[in-house]
N, C-alpha and C. Protein backbone atom coordinates (compact mmCIF):
# COMPACT_ATOMS: atom_id res chain seq x y z
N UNK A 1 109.17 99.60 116.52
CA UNK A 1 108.08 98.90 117.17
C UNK A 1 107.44 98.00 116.12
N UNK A 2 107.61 96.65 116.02
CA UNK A 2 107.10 95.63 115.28
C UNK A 2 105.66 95.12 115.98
N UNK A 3 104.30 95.31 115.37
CA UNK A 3 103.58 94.87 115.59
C UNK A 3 102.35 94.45 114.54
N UNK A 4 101.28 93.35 114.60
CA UNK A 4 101.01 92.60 113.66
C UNK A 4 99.47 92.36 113.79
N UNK A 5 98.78 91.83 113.02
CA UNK A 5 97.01 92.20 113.27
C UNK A 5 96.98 90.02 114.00
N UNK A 6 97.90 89.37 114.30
CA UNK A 6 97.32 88.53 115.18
C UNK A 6 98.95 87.41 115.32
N UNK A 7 99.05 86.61 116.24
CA UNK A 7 99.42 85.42 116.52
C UNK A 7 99.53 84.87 115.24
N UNK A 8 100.81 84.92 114.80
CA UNK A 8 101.26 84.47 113.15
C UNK A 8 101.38 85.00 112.18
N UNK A 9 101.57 86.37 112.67
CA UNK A 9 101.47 87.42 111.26
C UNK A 9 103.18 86.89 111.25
N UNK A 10 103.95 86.74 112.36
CA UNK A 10 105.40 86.57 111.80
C UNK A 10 106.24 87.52 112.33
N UNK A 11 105.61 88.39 113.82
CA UNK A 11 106.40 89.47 114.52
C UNK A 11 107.84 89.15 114.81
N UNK A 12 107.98 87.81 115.46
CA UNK A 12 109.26 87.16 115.93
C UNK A 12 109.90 87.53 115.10
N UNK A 13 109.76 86.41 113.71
CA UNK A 13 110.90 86.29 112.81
C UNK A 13 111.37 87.23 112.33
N UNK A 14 110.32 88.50 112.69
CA UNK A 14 110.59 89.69 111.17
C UNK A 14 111.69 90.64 111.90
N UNK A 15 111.21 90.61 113.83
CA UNK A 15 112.38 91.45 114.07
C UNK A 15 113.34 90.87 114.15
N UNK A 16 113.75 89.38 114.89
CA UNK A 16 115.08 89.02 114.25
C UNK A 16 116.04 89.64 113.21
N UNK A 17 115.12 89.19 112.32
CA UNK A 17 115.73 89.40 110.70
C UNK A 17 115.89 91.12 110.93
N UNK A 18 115.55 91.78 110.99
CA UNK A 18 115.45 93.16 110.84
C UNK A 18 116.62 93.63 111.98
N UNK A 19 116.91 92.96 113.52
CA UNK A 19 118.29 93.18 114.52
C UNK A 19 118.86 92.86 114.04
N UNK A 20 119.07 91.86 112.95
CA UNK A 20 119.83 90.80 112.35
C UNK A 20 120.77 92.00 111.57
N UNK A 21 119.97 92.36 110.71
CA UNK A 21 120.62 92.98 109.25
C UNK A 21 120.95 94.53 110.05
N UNK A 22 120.37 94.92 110.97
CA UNK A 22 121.31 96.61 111.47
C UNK A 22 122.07 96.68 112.47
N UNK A 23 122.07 95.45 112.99
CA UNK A 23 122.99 95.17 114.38
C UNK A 23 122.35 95.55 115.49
N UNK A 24 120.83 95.68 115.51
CA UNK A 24 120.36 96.42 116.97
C UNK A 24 119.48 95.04 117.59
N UNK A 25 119.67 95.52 119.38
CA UNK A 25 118.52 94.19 120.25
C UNK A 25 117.27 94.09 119.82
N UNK A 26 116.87 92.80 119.69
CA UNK A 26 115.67 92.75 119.61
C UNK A 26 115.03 92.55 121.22
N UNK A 27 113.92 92.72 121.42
CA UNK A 27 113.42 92.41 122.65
C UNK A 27 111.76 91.70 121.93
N UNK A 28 111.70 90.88 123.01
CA UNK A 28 110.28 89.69 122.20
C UNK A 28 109.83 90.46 123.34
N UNK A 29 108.45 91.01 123.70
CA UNK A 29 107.45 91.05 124.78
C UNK A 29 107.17 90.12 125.61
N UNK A 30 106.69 89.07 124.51
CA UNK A 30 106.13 87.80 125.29
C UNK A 30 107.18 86.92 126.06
N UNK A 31 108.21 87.41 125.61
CA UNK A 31 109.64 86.90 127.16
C UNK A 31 109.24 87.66 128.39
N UNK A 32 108.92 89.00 127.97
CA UNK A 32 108.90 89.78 129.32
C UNK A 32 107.49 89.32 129.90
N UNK A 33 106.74 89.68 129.47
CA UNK A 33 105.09 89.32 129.91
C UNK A 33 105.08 87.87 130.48
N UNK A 34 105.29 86.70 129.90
CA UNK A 34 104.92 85.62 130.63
C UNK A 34 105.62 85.23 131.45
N UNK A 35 105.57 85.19 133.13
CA UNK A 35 106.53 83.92 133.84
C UNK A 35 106.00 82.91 133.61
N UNK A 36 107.32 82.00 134.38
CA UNK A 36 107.01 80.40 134.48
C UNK A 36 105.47 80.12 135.05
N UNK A 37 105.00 78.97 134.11
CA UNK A 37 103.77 78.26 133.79
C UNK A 37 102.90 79.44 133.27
N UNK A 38 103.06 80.01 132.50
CA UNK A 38 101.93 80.66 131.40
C UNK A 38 101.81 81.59 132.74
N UNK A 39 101.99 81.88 133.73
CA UNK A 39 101.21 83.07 134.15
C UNK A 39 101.39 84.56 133.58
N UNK A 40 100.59 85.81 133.67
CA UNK A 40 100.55 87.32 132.93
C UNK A 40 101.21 87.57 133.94
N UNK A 41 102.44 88.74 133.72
CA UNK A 41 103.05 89.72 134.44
C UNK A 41 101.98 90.55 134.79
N UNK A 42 102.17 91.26 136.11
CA UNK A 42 101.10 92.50 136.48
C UNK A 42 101.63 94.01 135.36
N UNK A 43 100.31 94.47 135.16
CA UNK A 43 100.57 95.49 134.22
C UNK A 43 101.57 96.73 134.48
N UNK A 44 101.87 96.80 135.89
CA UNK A 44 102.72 97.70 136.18
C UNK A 44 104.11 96.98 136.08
N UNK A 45 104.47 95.98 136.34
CA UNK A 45 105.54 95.31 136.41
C UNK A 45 105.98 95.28 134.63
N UNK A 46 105.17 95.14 133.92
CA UNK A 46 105.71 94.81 132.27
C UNK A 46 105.62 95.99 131.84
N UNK A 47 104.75 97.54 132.87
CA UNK A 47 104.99 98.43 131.79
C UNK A 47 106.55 99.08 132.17
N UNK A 48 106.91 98.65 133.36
CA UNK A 48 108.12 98.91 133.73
C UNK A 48 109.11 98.80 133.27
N UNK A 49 109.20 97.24 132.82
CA UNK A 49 110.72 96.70 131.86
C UNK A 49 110.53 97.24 130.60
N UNK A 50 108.94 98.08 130.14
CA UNK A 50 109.37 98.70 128.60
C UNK A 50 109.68 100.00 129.06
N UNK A 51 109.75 100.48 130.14
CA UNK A 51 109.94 102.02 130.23
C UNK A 51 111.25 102.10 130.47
N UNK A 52 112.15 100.88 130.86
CA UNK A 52 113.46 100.94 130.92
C UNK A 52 113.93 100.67 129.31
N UNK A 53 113.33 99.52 128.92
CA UNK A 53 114.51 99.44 127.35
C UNK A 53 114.14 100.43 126.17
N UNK A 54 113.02 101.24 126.60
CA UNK A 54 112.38 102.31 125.38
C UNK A 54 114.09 103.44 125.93
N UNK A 55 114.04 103.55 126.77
CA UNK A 55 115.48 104.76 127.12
C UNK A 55 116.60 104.21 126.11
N UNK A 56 117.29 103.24 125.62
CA UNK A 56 117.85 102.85 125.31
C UNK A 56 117.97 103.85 123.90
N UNK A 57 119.51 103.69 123.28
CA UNK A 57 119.51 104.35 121.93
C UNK A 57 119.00 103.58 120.92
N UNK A 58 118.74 102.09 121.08
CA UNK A 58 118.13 102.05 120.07
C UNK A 58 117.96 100.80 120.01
N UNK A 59 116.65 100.19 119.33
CA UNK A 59 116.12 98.84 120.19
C UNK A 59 115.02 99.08 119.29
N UNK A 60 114.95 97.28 118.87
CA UNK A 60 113.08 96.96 118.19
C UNK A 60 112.48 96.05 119.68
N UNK A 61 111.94 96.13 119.55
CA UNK A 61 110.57 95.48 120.17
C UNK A 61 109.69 94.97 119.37
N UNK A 62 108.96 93.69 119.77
CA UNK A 62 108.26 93.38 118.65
C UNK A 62 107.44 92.80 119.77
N UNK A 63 106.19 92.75 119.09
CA UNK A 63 104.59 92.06 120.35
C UNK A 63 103.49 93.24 120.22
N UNK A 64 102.90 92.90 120.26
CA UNK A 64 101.18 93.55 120.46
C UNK A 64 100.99 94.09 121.66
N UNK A 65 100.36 93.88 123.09
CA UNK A 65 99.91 94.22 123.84
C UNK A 65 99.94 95.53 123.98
N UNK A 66 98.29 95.63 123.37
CA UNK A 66 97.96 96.96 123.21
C UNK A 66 97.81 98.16 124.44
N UNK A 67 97.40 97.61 125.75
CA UNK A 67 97.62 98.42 126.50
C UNK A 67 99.04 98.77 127.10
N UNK A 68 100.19 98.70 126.36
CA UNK A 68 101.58 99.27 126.81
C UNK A 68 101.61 99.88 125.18
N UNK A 69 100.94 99.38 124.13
CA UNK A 69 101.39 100.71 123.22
C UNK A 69 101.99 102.08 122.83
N UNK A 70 101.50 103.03 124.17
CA UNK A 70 101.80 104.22 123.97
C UNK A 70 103.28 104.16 124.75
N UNK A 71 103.78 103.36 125.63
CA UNK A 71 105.03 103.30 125.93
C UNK A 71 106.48 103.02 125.10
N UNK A 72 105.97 102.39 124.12
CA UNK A 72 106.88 102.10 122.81
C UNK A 72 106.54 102.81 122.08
N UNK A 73 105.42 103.41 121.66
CA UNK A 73 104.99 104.24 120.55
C UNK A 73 105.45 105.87 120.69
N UNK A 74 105.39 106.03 121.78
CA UNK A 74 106.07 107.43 122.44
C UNK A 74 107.63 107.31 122.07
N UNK A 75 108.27 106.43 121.92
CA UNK A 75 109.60 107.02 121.91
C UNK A 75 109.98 106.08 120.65
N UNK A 76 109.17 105.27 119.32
CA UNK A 76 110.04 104.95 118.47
C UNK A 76 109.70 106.08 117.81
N UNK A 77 110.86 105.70 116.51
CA UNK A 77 110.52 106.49 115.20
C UNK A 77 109.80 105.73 114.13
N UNK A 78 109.62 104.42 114.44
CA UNK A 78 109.40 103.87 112.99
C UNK A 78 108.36 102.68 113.20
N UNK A 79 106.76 102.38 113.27
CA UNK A 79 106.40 101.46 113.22
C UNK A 79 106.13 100.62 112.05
N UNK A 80 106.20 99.46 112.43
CA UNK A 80 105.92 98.29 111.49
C UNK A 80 104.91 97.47 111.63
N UNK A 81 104.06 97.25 110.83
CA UNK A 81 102.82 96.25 111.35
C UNK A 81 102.86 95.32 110.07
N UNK A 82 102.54 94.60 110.37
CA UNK A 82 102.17 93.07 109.77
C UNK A 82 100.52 92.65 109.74
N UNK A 83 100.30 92.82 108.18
CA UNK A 83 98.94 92.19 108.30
C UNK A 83 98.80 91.08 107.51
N UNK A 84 99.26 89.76 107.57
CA UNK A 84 98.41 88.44 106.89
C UNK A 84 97.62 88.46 106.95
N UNK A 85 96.81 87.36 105.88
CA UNK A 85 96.07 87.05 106.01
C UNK A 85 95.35 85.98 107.08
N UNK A 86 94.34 85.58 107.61
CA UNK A 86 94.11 85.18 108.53
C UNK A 86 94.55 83.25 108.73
N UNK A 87 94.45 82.66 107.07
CA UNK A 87 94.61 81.73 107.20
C UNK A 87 96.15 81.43 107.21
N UNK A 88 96.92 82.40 106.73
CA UNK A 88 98.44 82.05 106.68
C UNK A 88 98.56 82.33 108.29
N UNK A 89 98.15 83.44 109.13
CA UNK A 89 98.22 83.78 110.57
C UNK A 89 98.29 82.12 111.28
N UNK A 90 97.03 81.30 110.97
CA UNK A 90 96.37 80.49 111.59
C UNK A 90 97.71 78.60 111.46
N UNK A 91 97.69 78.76 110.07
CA UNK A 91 98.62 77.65 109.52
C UNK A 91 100.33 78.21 110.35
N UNK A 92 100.35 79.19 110.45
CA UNK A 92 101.73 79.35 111.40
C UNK A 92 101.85 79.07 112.71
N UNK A 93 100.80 79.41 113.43
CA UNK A 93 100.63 79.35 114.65
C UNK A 93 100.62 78.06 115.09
N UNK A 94 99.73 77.00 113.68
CA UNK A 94 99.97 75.31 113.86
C UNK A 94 101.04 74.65 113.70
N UNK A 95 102.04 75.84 112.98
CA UNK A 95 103.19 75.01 112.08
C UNK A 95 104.51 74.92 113.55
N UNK A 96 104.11 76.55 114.26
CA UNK A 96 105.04 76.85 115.22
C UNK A 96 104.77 75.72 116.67
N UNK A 97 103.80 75.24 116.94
CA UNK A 97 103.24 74.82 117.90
C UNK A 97 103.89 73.28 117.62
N UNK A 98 103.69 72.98 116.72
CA UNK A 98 104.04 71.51 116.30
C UNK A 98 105.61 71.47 116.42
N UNK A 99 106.19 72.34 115.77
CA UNK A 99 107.41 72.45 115.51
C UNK A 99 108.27 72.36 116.92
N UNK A 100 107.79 73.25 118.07
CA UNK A 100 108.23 73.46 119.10
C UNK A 100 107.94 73.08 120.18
N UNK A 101 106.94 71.49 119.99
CA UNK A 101 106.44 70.74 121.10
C UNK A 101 107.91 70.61 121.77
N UNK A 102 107.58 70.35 123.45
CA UNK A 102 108.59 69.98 124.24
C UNK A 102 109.78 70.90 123.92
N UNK A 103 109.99 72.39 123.50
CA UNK A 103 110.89 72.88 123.45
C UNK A 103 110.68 74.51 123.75
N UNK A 104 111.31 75.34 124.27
CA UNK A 104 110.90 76.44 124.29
C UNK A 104 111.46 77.47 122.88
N UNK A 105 110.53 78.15 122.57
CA UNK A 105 110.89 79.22 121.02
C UNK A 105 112.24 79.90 121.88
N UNK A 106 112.50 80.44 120.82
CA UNK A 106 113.81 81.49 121.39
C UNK A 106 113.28 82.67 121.42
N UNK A 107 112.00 83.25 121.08
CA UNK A 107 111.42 84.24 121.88
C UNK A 107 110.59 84.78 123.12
N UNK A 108 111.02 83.45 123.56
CA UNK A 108 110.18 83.03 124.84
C UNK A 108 110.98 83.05 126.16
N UNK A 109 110.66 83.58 127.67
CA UNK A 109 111.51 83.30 128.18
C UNK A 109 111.60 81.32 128.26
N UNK A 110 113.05 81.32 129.12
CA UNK A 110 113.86 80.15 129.11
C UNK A 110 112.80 78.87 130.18
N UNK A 111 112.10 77.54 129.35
CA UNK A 111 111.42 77.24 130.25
C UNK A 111 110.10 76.80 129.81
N UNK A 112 109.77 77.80 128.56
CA UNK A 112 108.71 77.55 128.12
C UNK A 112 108.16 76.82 127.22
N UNK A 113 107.36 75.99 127.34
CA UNK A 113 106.91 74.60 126.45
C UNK A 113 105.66 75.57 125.59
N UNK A 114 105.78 75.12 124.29
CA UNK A 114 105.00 75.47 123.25
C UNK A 114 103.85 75.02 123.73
N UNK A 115 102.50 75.80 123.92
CA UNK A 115 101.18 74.84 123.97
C UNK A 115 100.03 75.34 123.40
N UNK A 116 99.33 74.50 123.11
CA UNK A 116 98.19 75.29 121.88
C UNK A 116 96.79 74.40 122.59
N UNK A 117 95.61 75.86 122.62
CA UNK A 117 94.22 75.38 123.10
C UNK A 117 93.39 75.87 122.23
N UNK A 118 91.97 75.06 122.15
CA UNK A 118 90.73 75.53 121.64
C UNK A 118 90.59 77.38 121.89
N UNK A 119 90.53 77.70 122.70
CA UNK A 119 90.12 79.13 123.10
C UNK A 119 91.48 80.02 122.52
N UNK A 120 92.69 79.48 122.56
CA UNK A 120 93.89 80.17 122.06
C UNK A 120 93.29 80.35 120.23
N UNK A 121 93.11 79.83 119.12
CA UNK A 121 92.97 79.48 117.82
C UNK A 121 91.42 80.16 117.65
N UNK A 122 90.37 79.63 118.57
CA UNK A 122 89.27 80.77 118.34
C UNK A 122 89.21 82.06 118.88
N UNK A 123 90.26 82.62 120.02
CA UNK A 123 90.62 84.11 119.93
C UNK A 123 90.67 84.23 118.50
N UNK A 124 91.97 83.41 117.80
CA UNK A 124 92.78 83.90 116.56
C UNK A 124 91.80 84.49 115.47
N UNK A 125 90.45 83.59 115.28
CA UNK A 125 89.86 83.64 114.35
C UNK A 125 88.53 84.40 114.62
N UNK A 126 88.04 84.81 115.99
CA UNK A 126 87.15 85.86 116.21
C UNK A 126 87.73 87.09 116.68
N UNK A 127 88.84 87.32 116.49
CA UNK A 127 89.63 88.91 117.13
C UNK A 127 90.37 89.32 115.69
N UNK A 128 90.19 88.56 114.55
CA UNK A 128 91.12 88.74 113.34
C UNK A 128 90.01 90.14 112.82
N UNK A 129 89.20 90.34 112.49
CA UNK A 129 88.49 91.21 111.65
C UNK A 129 88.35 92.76 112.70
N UNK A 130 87.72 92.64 113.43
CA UNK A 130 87.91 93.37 114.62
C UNK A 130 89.13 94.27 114.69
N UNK A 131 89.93 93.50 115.29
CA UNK A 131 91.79 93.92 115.41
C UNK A 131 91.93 94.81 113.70
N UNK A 132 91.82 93.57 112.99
CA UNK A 132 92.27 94.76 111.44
C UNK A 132 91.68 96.22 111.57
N UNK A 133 90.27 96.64 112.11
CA UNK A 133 89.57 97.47 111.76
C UNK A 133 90.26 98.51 113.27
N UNK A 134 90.92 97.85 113.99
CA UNK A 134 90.90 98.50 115.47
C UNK A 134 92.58 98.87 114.64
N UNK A 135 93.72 98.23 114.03
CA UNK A 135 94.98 98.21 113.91
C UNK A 135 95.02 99.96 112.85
N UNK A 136 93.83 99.54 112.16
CA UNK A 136 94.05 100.58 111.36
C UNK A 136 93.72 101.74 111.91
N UNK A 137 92.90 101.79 112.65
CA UNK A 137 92.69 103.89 113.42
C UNK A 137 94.31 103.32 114.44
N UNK A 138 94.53 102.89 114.79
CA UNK A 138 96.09 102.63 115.48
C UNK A 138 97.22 103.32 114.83
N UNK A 139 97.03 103.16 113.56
CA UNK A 139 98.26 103.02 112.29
C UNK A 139 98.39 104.75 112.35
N UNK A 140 97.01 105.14 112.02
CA UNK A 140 96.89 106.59 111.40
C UNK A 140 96.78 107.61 112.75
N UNK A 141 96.91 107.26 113.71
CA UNK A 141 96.97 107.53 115.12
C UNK A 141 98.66 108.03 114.95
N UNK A 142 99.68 106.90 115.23
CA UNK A 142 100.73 106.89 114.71
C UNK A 142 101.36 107.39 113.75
N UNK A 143 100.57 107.61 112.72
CA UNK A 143 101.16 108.07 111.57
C UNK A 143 100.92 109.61 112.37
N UNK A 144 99.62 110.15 112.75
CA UNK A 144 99.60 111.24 112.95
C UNK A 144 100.05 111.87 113.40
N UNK A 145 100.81 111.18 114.84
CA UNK A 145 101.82 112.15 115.81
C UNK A 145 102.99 112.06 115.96
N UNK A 146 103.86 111.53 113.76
CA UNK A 146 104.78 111.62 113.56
C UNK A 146 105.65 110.48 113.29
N UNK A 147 105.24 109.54 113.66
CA UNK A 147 106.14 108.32 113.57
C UNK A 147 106.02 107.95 111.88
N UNK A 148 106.93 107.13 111.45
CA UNK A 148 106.61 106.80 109.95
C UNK A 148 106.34 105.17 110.40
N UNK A 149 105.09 105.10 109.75
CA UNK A 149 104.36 103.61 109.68
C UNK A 149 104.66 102.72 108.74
N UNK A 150 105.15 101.53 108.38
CA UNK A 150 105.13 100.76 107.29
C UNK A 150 104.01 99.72 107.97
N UNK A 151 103.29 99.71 106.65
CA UNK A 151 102.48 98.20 106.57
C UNK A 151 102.90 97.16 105.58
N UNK A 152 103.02 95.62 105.98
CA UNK A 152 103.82 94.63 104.90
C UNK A 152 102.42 93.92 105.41
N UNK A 153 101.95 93.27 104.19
CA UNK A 153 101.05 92.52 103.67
C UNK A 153 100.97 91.26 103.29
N UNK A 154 102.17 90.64 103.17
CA UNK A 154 102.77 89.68 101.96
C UNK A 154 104.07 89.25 102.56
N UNK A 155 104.28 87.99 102.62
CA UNK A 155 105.85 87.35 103.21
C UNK A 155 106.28 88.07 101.49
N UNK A 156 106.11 88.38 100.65
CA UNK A 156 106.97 88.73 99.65
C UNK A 156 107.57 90.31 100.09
N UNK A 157 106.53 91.02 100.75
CA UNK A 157 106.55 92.43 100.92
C UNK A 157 107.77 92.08 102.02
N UNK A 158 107.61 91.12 103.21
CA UNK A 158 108.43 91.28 104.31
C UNK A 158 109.76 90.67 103.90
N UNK A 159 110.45 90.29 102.89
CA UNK A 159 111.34 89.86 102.50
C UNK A 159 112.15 91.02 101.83
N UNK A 160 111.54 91.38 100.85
CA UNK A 160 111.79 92.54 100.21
C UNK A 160 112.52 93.84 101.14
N UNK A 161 111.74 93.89 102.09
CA UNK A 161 111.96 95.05 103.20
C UNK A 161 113.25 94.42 104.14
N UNK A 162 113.23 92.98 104.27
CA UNK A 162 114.34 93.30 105.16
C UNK A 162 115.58 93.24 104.49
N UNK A 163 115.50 92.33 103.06
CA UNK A 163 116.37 92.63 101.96
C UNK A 163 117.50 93.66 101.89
N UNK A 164 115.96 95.24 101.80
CA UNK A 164 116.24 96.17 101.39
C UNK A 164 117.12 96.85 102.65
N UNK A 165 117.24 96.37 103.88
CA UNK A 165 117.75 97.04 105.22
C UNK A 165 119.12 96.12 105.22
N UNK A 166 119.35 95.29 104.28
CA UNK A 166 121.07 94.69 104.85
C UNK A 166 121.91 95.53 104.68
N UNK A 167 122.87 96.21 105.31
CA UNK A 167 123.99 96.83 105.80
C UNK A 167 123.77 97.94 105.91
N UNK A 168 122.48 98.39 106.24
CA UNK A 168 122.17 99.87 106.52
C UNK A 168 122.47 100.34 107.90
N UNK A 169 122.42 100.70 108.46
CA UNK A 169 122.56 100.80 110.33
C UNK A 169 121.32 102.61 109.91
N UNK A 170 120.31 102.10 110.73
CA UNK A 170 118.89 102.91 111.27
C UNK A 170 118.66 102.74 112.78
N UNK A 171 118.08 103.80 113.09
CA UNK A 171 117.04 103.53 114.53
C UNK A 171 116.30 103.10 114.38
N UNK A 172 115.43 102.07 114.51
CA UNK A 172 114.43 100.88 114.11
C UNK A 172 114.26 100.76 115.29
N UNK A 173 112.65 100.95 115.73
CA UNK A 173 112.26 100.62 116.94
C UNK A 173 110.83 100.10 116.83
């Protein structure tokens, strides 16, 4: 379970890289959660498609949405969180938006145009301090009822780590 203290910590790329190097699916959330034109899946409908791929032998997921947490968190072994800092969070989120005008990310479902608003960027920057302080009783929550937690801090830390996972084959969820 890959998850991150905001929009640019770098969830996408990291599970890529991380299915990449053990051979397992990644699944993006935010494919499942958004249909066509930005609308939210109903909460029963998205907690559904995670209650089917959590069965699976073995599968990352990567995305936030904290109220399906305990559905992924119940059946991985291994979380991962991502905490940047807020301004590297913020400069990604501009870098990705720009980058992917008129195109949809590849963690997105098929369809979707990159788009960036005032209220999207001041979530980013009034939910950043908050979230850290909310991520961490999360972490030790997790840690507590067994799962092993990594926290990466640093694109140096998250390099290092997935480095350290080429040709290993793990359950990584």
């Amino acid at each position: 379970m890959v998850i991150g203290i905001s929009a640019g910590a770098g969830k996408s790329t990291f599970a890529r890289e991380v299915g990449e190097a053990l051979g397992i699916e990644v699944i993006h959330l935010d494919a499942i959660f958004w249909k066509p034109g930005w609308v939210e899946s109903e909460l029963e409908e998205f907690s559904a498609a995670q209650r089917g791929i959590v069965k699976k032998q073995q599968w990352i997921m990567e995305g936030n949405y904290s109220n399906t947490f305990d559905i992924r968190a119940d059946m991985c072994d291994t979380v991962i969180y991502l905490e940047l800092p807020l301004y590297i969070c913020l400069y990604r989120v501009l870098k990705r938006w720009i980058t992917n005008i008129g195109r949809t990310r590849a963690d997105m479902a098929e369809g979707f145009q990159e788009k960036m608003d005032w209220p999207f960027i001041k979530f980013i920057i009034t939910t950043y301090g908050p979230r850290k302080k909310k991520m961490a009783e999360r972490l030790m929550k997790f840690h507590a009822a067994g799962k092993k937690v990594i926290v990466l801090r640093s694109q140096e830390e998250i390099e290092l780590y997935v480095k350290g996972l080429e040709g290993k084959v793990n359950r990584v969820c």
